[in-house]
Structure formats: structure tokens, C-alpha cells
C-alpha atoms as a PDB file:
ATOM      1  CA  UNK A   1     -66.495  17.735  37.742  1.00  0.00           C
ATOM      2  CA  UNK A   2     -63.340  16.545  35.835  1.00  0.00           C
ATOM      3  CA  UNK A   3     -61.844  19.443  37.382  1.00  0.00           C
ATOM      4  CA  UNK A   4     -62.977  18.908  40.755  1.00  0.00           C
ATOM      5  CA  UNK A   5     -61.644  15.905  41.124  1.00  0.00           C
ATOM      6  CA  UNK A   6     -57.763  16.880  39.472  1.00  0.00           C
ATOM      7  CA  UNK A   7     -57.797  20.032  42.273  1.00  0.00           C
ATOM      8  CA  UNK A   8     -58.414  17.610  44.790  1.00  0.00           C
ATOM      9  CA  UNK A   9     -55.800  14.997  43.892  1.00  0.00           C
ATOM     10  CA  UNK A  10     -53.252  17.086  44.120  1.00  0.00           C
ATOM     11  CA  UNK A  11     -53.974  19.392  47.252  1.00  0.00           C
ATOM     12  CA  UNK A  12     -53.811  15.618  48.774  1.00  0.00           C
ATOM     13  CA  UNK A  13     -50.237  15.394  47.080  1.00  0.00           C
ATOM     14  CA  UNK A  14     -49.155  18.354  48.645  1.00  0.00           C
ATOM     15  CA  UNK A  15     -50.621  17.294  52.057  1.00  0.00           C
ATOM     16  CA  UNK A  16     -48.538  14.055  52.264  1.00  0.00           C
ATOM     17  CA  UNK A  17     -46.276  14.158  54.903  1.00  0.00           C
ATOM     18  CA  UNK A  18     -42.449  14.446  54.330  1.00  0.00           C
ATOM     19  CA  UNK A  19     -41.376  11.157  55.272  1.00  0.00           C
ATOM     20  CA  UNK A  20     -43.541   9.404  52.533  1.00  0.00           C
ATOM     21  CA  UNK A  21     -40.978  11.258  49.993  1.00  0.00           C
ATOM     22  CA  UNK A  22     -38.417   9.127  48.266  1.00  0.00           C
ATOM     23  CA  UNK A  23     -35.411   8.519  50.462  1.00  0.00           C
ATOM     24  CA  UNK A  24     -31.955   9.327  49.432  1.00  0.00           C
ATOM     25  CA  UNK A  25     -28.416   8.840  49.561  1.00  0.00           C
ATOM     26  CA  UNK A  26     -26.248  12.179  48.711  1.00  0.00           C
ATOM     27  CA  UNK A  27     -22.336  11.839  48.225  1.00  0.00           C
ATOM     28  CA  UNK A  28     -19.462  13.098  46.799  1.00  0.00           C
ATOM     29  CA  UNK A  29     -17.331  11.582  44.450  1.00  0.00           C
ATOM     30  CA  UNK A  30     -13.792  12.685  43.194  1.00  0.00           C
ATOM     31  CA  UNK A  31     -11.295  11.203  40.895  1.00  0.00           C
ATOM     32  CA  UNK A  32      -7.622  12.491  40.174  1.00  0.00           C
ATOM     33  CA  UNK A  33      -5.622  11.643  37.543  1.00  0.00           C
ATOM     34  CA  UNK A  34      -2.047  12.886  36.298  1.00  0.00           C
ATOM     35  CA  UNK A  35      -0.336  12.795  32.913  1.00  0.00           C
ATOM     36  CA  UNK A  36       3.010  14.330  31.827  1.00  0.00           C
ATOM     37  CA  UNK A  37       2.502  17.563  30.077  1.00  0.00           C
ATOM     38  CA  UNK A  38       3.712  17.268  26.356  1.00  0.00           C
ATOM     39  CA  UNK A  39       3.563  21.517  26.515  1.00  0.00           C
ATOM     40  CA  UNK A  40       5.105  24.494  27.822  1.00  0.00           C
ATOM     41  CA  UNK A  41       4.453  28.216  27.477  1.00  0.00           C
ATOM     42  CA  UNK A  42       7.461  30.739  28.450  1.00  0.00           C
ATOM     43  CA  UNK A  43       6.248  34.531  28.906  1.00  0.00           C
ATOM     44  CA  UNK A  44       8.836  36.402  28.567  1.00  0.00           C
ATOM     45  CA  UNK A  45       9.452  40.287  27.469  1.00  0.00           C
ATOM     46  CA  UNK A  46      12.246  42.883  26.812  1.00  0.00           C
ATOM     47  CA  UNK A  47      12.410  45.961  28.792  1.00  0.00           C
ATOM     48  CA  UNK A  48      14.644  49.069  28.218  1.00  0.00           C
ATOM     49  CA  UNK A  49      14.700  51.911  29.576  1.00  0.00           C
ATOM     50  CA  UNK A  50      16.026  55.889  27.413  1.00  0.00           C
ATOM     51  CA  UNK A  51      15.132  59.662  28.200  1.00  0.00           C
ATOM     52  CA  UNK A  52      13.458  59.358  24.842  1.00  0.00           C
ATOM     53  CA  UNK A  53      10.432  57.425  24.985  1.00  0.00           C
ATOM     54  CA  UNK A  54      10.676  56.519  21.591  1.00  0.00           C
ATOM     55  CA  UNK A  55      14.284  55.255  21.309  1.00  0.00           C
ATOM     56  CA  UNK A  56      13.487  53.074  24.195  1.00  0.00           C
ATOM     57  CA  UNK A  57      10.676  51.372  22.037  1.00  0.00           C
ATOM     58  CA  UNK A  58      12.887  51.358  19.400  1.00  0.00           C
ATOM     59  CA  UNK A  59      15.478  49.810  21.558  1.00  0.00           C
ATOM     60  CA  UNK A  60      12.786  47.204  22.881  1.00  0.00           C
ATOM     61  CA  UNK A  61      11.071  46.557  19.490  1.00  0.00           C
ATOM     62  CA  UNK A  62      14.781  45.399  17.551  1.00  0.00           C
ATOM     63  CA  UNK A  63      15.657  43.161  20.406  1.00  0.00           C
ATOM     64  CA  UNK A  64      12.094  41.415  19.977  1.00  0.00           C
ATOM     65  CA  UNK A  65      12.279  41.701  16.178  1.00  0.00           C
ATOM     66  CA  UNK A  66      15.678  39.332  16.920  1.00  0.00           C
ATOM     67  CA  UNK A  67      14.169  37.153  19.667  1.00  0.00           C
ATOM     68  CA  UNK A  68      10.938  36.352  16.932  1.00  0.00           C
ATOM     69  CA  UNK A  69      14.046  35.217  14.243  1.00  0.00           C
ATOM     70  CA  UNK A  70      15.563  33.047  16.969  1.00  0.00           C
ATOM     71  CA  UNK A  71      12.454  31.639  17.514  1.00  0.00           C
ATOM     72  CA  UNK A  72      10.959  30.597  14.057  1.00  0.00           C
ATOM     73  CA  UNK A  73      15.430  29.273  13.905  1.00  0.00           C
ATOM     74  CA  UNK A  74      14.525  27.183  16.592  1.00  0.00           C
ATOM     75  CA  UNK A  75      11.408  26.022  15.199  1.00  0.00           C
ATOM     76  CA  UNK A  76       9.160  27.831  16.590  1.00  0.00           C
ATOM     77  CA  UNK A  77       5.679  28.336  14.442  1.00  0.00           C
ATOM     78  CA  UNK A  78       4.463  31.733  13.973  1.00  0.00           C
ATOM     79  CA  UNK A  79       0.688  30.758  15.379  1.00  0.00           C
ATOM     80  CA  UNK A  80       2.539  29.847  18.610  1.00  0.00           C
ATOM     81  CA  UNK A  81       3.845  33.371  19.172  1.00  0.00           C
ATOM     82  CA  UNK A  82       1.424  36.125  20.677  1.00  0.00           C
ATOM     83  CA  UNK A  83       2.295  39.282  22.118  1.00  0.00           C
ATOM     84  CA  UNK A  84       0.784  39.509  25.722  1.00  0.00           C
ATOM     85  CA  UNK A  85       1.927  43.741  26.097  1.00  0.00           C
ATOM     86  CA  UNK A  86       2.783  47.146  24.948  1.00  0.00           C
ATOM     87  CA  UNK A  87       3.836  49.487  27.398  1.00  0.00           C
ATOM     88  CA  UNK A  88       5.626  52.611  27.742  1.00  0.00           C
ATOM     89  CA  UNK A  89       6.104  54.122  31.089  1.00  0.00           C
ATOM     90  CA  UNK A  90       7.790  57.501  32.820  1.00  0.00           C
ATOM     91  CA  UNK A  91      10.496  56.798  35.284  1.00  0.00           C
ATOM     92  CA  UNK A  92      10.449  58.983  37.872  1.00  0.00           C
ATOM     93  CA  UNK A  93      13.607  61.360  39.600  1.00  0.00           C
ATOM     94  CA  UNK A  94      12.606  60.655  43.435  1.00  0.00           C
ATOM     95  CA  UNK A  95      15.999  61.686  44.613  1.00  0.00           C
ATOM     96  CA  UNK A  96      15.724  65.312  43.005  1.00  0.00           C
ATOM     97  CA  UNK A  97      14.407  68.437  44.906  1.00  0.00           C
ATOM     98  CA  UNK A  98      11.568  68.119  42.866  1.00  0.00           C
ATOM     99  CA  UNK A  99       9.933  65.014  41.536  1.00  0.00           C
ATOM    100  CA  UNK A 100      10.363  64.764  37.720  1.00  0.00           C
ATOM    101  CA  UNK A 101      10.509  62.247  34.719  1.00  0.00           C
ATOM    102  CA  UNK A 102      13.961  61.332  33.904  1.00  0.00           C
ATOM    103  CA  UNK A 103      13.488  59.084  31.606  1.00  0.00           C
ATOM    104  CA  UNK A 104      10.834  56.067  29.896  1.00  0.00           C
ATOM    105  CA  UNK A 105      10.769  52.466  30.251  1.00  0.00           C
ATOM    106  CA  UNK A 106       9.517  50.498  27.243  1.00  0.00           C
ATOM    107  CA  UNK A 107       7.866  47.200  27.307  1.00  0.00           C
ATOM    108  CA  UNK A 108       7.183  44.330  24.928  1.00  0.00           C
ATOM    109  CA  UNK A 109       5.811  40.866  26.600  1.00  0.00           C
ATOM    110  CA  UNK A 110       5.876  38.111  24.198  1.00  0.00           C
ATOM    111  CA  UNK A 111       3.856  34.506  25.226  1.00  0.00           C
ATOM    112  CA  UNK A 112       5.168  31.492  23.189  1.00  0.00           C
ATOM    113  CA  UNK A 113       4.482  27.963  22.921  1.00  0.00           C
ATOM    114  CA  UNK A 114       7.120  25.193  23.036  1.00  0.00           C
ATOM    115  CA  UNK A 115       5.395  22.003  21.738  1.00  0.00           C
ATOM    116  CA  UNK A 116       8.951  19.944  21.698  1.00  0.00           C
ATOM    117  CA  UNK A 117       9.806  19.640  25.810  1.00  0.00           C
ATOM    118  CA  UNK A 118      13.417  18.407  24.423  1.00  0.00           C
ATOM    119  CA  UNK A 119      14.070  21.637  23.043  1.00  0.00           C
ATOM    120  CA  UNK A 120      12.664  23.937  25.883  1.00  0.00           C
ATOM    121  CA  UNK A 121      16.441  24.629  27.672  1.00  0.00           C
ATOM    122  CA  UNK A 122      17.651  25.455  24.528  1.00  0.00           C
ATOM    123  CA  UNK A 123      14.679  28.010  23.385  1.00  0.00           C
ATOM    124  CA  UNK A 124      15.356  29.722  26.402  1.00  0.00           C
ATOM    125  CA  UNK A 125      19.052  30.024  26.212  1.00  0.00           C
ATOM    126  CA  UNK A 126      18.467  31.551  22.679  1.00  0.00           C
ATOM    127  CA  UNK A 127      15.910  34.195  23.777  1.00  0.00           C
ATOM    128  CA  UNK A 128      18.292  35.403  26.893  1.00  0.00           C
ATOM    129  CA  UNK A 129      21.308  35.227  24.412  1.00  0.00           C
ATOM    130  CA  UNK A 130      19.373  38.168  21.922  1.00  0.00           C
ATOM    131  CA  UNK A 131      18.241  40.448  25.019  1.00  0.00           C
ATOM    132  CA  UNK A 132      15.090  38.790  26.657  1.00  0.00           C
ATOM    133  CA  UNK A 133      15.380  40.424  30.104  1.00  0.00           C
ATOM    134  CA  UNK A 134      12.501  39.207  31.824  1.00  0.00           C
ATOM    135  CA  UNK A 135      10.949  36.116  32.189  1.00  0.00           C
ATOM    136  CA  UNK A 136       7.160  36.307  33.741  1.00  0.00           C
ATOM    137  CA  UNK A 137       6.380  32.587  33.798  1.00  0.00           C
ATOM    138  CA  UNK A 138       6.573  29.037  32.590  1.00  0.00           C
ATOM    139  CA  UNK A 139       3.772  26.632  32.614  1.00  0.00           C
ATOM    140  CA  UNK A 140       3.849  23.033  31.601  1.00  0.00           C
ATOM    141  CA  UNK A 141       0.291  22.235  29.517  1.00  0.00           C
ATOM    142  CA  UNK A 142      -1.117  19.398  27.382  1.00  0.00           C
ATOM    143  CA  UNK A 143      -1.747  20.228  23.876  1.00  0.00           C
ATOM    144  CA  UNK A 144      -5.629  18.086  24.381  1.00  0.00           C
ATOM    145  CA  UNK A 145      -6.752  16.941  28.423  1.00  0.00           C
ATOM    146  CA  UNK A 146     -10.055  16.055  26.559  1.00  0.00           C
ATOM    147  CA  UNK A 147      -9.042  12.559  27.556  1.00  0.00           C
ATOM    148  CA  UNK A 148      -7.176  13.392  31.022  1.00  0.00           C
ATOM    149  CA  UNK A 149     -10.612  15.046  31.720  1.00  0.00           C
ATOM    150  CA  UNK A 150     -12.299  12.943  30.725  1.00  0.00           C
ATOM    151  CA  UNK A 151     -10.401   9.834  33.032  1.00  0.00           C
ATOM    152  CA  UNK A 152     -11.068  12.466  36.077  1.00  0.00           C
ATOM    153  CA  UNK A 153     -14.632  12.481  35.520  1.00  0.00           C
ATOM    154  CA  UNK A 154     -15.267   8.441  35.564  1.00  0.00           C
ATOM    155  CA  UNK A 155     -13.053   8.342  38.506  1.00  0.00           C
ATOM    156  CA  UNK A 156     -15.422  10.835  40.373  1.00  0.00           C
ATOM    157  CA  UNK A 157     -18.451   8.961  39.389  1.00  0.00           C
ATOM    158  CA  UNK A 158     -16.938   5.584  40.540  1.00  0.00           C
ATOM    159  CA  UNK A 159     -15.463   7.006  43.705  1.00  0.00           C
ATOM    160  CA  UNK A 160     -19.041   8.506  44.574  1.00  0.00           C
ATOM    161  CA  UNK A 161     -20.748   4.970  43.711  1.00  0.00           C
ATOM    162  CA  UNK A 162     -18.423   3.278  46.086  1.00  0.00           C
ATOM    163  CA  UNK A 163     -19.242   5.635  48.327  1.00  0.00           C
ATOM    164  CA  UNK A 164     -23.343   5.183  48.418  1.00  0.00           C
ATOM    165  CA  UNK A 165     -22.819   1.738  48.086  1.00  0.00           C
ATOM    166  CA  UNK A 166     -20.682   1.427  51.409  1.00  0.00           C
ATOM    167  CA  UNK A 167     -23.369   4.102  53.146  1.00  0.00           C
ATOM    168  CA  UNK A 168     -25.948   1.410  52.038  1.00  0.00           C
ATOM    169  CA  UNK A 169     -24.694  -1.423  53.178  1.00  0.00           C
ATOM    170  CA  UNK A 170     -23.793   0.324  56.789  1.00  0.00           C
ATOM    171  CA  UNK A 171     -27.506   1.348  56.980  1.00  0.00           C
ATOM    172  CA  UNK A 172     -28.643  -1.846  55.959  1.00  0.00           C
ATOM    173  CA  UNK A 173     -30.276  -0.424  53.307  1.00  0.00           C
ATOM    174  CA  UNK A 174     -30.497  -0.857  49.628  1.00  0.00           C
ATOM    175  CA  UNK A 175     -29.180   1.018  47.107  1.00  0.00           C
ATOM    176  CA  UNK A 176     -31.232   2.231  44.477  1.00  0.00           C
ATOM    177  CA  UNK A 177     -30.746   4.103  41.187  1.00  0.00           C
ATOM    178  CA  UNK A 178     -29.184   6.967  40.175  1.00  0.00           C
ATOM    179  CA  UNK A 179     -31.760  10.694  40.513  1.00  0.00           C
ATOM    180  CA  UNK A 180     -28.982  13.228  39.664  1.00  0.00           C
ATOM    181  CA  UNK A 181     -25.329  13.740  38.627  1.00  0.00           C
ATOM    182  CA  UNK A 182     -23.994  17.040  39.218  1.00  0.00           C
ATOM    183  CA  UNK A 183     -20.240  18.415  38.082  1.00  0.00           C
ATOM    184  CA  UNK A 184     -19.206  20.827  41.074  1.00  0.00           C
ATOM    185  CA  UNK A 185     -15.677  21.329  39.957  1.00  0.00           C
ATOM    186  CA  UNK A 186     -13.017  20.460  38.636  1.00  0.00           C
ATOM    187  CA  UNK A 187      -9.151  22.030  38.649  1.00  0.00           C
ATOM    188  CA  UNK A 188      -5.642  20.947  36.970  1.00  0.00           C
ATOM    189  CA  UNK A 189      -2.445  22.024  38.973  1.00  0.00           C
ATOM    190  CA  UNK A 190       1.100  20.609  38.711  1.00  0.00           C
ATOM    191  CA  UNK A 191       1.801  17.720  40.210  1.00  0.00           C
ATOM    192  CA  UNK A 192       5.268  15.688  41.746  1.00  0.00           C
ATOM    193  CA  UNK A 193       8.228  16.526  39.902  1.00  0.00           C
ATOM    194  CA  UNK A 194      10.175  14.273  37.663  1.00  0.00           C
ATOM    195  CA  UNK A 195      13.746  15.524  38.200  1.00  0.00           C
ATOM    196  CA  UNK A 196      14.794  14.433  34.325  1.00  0.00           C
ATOM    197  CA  UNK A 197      16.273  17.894  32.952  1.00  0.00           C
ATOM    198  CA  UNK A 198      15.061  17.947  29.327  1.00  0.00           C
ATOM    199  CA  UNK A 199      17.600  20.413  28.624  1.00  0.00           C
ATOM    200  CA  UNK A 200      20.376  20.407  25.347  1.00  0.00           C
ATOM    201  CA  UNK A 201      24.132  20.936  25.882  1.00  0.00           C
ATOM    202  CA  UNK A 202      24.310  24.157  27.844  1.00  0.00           C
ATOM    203  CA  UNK A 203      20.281  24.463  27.675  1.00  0.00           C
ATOM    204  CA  UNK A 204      19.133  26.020  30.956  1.00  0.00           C
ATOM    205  CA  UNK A 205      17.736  22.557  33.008  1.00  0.00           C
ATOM    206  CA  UNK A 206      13.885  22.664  33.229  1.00  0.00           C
ATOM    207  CA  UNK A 207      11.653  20.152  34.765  1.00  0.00           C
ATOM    208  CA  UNK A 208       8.831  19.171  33.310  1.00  0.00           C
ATOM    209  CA  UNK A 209       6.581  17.331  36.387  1.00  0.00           C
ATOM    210  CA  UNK A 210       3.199  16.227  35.955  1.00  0.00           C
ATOM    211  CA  UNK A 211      -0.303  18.080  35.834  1.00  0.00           C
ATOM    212  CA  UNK A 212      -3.007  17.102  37.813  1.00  0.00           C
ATOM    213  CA  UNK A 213      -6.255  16.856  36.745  1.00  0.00           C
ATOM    214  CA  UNK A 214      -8.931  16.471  39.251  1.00  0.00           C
ATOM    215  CA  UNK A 215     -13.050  16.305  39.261  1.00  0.00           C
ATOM    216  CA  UNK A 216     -15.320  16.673  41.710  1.00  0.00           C
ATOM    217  CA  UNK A 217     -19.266  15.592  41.057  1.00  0.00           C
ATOM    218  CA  UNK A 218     -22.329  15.415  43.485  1.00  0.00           C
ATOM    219  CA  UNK A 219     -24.449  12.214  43.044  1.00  0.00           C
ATOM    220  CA  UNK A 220     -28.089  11.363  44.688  1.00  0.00           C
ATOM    221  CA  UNK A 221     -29.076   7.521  44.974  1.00  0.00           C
ATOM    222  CA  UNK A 222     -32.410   6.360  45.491  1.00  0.00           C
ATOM    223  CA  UNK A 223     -32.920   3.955  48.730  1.00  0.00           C
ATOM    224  CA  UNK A 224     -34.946   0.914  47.189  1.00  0.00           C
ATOM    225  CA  UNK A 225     -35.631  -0.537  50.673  1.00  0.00           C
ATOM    226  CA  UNK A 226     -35.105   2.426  53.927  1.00  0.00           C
ATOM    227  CA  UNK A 227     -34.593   0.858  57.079  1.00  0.00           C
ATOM    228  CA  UNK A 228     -37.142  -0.567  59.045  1.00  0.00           C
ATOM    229  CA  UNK A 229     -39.645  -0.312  56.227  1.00  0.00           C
ATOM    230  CA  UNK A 230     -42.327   2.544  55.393  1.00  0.00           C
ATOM    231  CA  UNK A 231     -45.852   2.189  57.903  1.00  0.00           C
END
């Protein structure tokens, strides 16, 4: 009989019309912050080119055996040196009567760290000056956004309170609590440009910026007392 009665109960549950649901206020909140970056990373590589596939490597791997020296002289640590690539690659004759290798081209891609901003004109210079040849990027990083993250995420939440509050008080309605918080993104790009050159006598002039750090979250509010009342 027990059982009965619990089947019944909730086939009435089910039956209840929508509008006796909860109503709700859904909004979007997002907060941006910005920082200066106390980090860059420099990609950078050798590339040389020989009809011998290994003297180009060889070529390629002594100019990178002196760019890692100038490096670790410059105060660079060893854990923030990786090598990105490898590569060795035909070069092709297109301009004979029939198509042919003339020759390889030998790559070694090299990703480093500079945790001292001061000093990032003057790691470059040195890496140019002992045969780095191409440069594949530079991107300005802090060494922990835990924090700047963190700062983004309040300012979403408060930004999307604001938000349901001001919706509320339009509607003549209040607001209620909080039924879900939901991250739906977040992204970091570089911001305005401060045009300070951190750069040492004859350093190549760099400028740092700021990064962006920006959070997006979905909130739903509970309407304590909908308009007009519930009949």
C-alpha cells in the first residue's frame, strides 16, 4: 500500500504544470584583468643548407652547440632550454630538365625561456651573433597566472551578480539565491603595449605589453518573489 501511495505522489509531480517550476534568472558574467608578463619564450632555430645531408647537420648542430654556450653565458638555466625540432629535408633542382635533389636542408629549433625581461634584447643579440637564422616566435608569459586567474574569475562572478540583480529590480522581482555556477571559458591574449624597450646597449628593443586574462561563467538565480505572484 506503501507503494501505492509513493507511485502516486510522484506521477502527480510529474503532472504539475510548467509554470509551478522554480523561476529563474540566467546571465552571463565576465571579468578581465591584465598584469605585465614577468616571462618571455624566443623560438628560434638554425638552418643550413649542403649537398651532403650530413655536413649540413653537422653544420646546424655546431652553430646550436655555440648558441646553448651563449645561452647558459647569459644566464640562461639548462631546464629552460628544450629543443622543439629535428629535421632534415631534400632541396629540390626545379630549374633542371629533370627534377632532382641538389642538395639537404638541416634543421634544429630550439624554445628557450627568458625569466629576466631586462636581459631579453641582449639574449637575442647573442643568439643572432653565433648563427641563429630564424626566429619562429616570441611570447610574453607569467611564470604563475594562478592569481591573475584567479582575479578573472571573481570579476566574472561579480559582473554576472550585478547583472541578475539589475534584471531583478527591472522586473520588479526579487532576487533569490544562487542554483548553479558554470565556467564557460576563459582565454589570455596580449594586451596594450607599453612602449618601454627593455633592451641593453645595442640589445635588439622588445616590448613587453600586458597579457590579458579574461573569464567567462554562466550563473542561474532563483526569483524569491516572480511578478504578479503564483495563483
Amino acid at each position: 500500500m506503501q507503494y501505492l501511495r509513493t507511485v502516486a505522489g510522484a506521477a502527480m509531480i510529474a503532472m504539475l504544470p510548467a509554470w509551478v517550476q522554480a523561476a529563474t534568472i540566467h546571465v552571463t558574467g565576465t571579468g578581465t584583468v591584465v598584469a605585465e608578463p614577468d616571462m618571455a619564450v624566443i623560438t628560434l632555430g638554425v638552418s643550413e643548407e649542403n649537398r651532403e645531408a650530413s655536413e649540413a647537420m653537422e653544420r646546424v648542430s655546431a652553430k646550436v652547440a655555440e648558441i646553448l654556450e651563449a645561452l647558459e653565458l647569459a644566464g640562461i638555466a639548462a631546464r629552460d632550454v628544450q629543443t622543439q625540432n629535428i629535421s632534415v629535408n631534400p632541396v629540390w633542382n626545379n630549374n633542371a630538365v629533370e627534377r632532382k635533389i641538389s642538395g639537404f636542408e638541416a634543421t634544429n629549433t630550439v624554445a628557450v625561456r627568458v625569466r629576466v625581461l631586462d636581459s631579453l634584447g641582449y639574449v637575442i643579440d647573442r643568439v643572432l651573433d653565433k648563427g641563429a637564422n630564424r626566429m619562429h616566435g616570441l611570447s610574453f608569459q607569467l611564470t604563475d597566472d594562478t592569481e591573475l586567474m584567479a582575479e578573472a574569475r571573481r570579476a566574472a562572478v561579480q559582473d554576472a551578480m550585478s547583472k541578475a540583480q539589475l534584471y531583478a529590480e527591472a522586473a520588479g522581482v526579487t532576487l533569490g539565491s544562487v542554483q548553479s555556477i558554470e565556467e564557460t571559458g576563459n582565454m589570455r591574449e596580449l594586451g596594450r603595449m607599453d612602449m618601454a624597450m627593455m633592451a641593453a646597449p645595442k640589445g635588439a628593443p622588445v616590448a613587453k605589453g600586458e597579457l590579458t586574462q579574461t573569464a567567462t561563467v554562466s550563473m542561474v538565480f532563483e526569483i524569491a518573489e516572480p511578478a504578479g505572484g503564483l495563483e
